[in-house]
Protein backbone atom coordinates (compact mmCIF):
# COMPACT_ATOMS: atom_id res chain seq x y z
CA UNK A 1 0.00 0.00 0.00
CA UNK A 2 1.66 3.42 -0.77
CA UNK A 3 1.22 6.60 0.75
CA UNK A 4 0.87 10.08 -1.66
CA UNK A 5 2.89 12.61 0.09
CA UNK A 6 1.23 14.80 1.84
CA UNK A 7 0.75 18.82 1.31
CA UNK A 8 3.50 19.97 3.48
CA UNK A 9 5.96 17.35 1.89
CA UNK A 10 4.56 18.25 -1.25
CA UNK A 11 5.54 21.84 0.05
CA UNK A 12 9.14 21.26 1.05
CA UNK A 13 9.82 20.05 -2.26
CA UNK A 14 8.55 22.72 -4.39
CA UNK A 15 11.13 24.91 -2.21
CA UNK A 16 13.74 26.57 -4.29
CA UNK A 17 16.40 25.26 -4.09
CA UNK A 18 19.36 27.60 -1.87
CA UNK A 19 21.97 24.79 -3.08
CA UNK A 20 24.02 24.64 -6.34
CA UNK A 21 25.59 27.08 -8.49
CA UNK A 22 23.77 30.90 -9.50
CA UNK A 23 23.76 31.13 -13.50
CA UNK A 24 25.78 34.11 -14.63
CA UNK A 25 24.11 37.66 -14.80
CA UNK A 26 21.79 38.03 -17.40
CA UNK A 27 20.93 34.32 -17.85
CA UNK A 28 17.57 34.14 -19.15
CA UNK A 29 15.41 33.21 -16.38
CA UNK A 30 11.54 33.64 -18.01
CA UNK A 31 8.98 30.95 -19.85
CA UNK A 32 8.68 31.89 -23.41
CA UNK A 33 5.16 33.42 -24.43
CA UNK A 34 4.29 30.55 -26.51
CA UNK A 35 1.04 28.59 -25.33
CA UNK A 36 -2.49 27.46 -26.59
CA UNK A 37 -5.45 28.84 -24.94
CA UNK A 38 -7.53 26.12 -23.25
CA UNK A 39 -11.01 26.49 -20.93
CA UNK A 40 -10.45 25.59 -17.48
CA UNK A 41 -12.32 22.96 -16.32
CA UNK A 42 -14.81 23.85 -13.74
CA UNK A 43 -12.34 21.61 -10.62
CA UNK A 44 -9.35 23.95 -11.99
CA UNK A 45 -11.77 27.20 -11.80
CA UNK A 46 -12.81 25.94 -8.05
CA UNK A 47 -9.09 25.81 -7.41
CA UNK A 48 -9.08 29.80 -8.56
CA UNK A 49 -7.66 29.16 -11.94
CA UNK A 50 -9.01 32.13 -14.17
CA UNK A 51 -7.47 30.81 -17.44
CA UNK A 52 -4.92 28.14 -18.75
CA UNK A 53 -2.54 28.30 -21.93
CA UNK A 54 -1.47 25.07 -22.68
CA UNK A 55 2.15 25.33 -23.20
CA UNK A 56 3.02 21.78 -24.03
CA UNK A 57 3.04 17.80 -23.03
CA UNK A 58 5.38 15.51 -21.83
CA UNK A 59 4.07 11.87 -21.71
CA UNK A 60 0.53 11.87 -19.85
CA UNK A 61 1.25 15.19 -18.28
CA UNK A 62 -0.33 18.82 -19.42
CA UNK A 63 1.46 22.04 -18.69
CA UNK A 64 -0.17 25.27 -18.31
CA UNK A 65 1.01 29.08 -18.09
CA UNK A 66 -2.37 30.69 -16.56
CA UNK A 67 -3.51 33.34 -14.14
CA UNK A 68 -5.62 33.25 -11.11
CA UNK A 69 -8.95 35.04 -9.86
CA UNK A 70 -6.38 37.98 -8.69
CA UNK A 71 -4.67 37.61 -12.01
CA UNK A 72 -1.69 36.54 -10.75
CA UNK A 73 0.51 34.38 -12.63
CA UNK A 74 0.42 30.84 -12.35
CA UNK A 75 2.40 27.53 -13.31
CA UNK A 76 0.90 23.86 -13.20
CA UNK A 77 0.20 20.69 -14.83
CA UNK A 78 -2.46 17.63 -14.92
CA UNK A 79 -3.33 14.73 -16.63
CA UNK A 80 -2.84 14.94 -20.31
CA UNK A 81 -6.18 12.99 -20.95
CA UNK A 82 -8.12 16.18 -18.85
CA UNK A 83 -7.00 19.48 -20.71
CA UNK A 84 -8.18 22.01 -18.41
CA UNK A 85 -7.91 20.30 -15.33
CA UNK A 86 -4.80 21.08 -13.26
CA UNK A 87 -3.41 18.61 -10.72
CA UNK A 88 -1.32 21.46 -9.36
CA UNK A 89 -0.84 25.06 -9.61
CA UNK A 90 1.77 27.17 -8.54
CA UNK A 91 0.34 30.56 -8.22
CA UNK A 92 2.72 34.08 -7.50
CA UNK A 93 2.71 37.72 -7.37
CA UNK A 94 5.99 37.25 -9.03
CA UNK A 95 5.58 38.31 -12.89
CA UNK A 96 8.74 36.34 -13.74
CA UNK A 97 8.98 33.26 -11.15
CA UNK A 98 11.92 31.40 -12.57
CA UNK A 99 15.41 33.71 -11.61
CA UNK A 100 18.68 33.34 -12.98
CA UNK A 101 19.82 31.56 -9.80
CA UNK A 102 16.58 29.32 -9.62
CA UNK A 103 15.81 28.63 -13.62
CA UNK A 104 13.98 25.31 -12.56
CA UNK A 105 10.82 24.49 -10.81
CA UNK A 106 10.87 21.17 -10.13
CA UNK A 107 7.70 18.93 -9.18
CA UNK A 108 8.61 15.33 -7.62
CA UNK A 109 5.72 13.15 -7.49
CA UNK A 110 7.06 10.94 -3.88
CA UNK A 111 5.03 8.14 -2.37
CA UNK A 112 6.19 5.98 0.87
CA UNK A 113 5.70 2.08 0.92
CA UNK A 114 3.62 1.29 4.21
CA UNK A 115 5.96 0.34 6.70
CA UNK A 116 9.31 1.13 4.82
CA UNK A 117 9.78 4.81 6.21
CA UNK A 118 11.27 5.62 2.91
CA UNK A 119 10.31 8.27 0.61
CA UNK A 120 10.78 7.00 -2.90
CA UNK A 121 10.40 9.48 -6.14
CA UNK A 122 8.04 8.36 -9.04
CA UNK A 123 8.32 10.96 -11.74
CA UNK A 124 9.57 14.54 -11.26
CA UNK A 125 7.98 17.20 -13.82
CA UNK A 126 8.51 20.68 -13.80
CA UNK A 127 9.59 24.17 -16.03
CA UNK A 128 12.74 25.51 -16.56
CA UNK A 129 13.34 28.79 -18.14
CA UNK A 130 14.45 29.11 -21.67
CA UNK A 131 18.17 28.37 -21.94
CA UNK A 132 17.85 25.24 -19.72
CA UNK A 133 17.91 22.17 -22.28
CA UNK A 134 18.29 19.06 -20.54
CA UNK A 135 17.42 17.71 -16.55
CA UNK A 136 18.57 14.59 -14.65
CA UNK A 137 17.08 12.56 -11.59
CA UNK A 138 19.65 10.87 -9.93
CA UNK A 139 18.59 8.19 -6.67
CA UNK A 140 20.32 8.77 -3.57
CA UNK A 141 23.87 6.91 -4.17
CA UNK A 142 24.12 9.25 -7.35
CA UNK A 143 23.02 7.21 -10.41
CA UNK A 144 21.17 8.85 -13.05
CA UNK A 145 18.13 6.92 -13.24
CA UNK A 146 16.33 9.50 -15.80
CA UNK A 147 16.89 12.06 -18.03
CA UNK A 148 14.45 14.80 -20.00
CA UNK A 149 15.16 17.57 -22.89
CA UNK A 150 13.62 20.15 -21.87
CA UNK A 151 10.85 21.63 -24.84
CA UNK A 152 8.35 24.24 -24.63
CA UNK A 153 9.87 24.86 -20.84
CA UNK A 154 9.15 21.93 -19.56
CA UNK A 155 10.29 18.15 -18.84
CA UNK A 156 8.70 14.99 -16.83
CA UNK A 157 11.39 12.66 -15.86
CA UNK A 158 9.88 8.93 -15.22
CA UNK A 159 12.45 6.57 -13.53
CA UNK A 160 12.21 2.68 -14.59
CA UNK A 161 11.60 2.00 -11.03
CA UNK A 162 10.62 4.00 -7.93
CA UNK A 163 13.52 5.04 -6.19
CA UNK A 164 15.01 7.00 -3.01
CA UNK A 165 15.09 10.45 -4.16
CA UNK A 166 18.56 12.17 -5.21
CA UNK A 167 19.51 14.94 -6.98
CA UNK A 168 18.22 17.29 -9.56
CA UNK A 169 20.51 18.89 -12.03
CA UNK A 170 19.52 21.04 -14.89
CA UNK A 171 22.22 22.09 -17.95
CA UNK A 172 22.32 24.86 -20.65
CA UNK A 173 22.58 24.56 -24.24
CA UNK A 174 26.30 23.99 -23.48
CA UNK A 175 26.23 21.73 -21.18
CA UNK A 176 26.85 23.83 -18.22
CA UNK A 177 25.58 23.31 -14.55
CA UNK A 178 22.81 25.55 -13.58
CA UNK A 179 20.90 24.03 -11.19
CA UNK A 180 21.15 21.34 -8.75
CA UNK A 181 19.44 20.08 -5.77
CA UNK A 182 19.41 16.95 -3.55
CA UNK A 183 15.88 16.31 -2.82
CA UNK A 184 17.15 13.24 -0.66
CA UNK A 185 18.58 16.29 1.84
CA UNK A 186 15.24 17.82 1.67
């Protein structure tokens, strides 16, 4: 029997990361305007989701761009098979909320085994601001166990297995470091 994680884990791990190194001044740190308008469905407008702009999917997850009632700016994804309906939102007063020393949002999707007292990590979406092009998942001994491109600003990594969680790293076009956290730390 698993476990979902609950809010406040949930919470912890959509933290921004303090860890890892800041991308250079002048990185690009936004989500390119690009995006299809889509109706929310009536559970995303009971969450407070005003509208949605699709902005791309990965696998059986949707992505949105999208405002709230207050018009503030919003992130969040859902199942691909429900356009319109948002499993998550990430709502700010922040106009641009990825920064050159935080260009990824990541998402882990955790669950605990009863009994095992272990977290492990099923999937980990997020966004990632325009010059980010690839994201790893490593478990907790350090093994890459999956990999994305990013496209459209966003990824969903899906390891074979559930495992302990690790660390995120996301790369430039170059291949350069600009983001990493261990999500096994907390």
């Amino acid at each position: 029997m698993c476990l979902l994680a609950a809010v406040g884990l949930t919470a912890a791990f959509l933290a921004r990361a303090r860890t890892g190194p800041a991308a250079p001044p002048g990185y690009p740190g936004t989500i390119g305007a690009s995006g299809r308008p889509v109706s929310p469905s009536a559970a995303s407008r009971k969450l407070g989701i005003a509208s949605l702009q699709l902005i791309g999917t990965r696998g059986d997850r949707a992505f949105y761009r999208g405002t709230d009632v207050d018009n503030h700016p919003c992130l969040g994804a859902g199942d691909a098979s429900d356009l319109g309906t948002v499993g998550f939102t990430l709502c700010s007063r922040d106009e641009r909320p990825l920064t050159a020393s935080d260009p990824v949002i990541v998402v882990p999707d955790v669950q605990m085994t009863a009994g095992s007292g272990r977290w492990q990590l099923v999937r980990a979406d997020g966004f990632a601001a325009d010059s980010v092009a690839r994201v790893t998942a490593t478990d907790s001994v350090g093994v890459v166990v999956g990999e994305a491109q990013v496209v459209d600003n966003v990824f969903s990594i899906v390891p074979a297995a559930a495992v302990e969680p690790g660390t995120i790293k996301a790369y430039d076009r170059r291949g350069k470091l600009v983001f990493s956290h261990d999500y096994g730390r907390g």
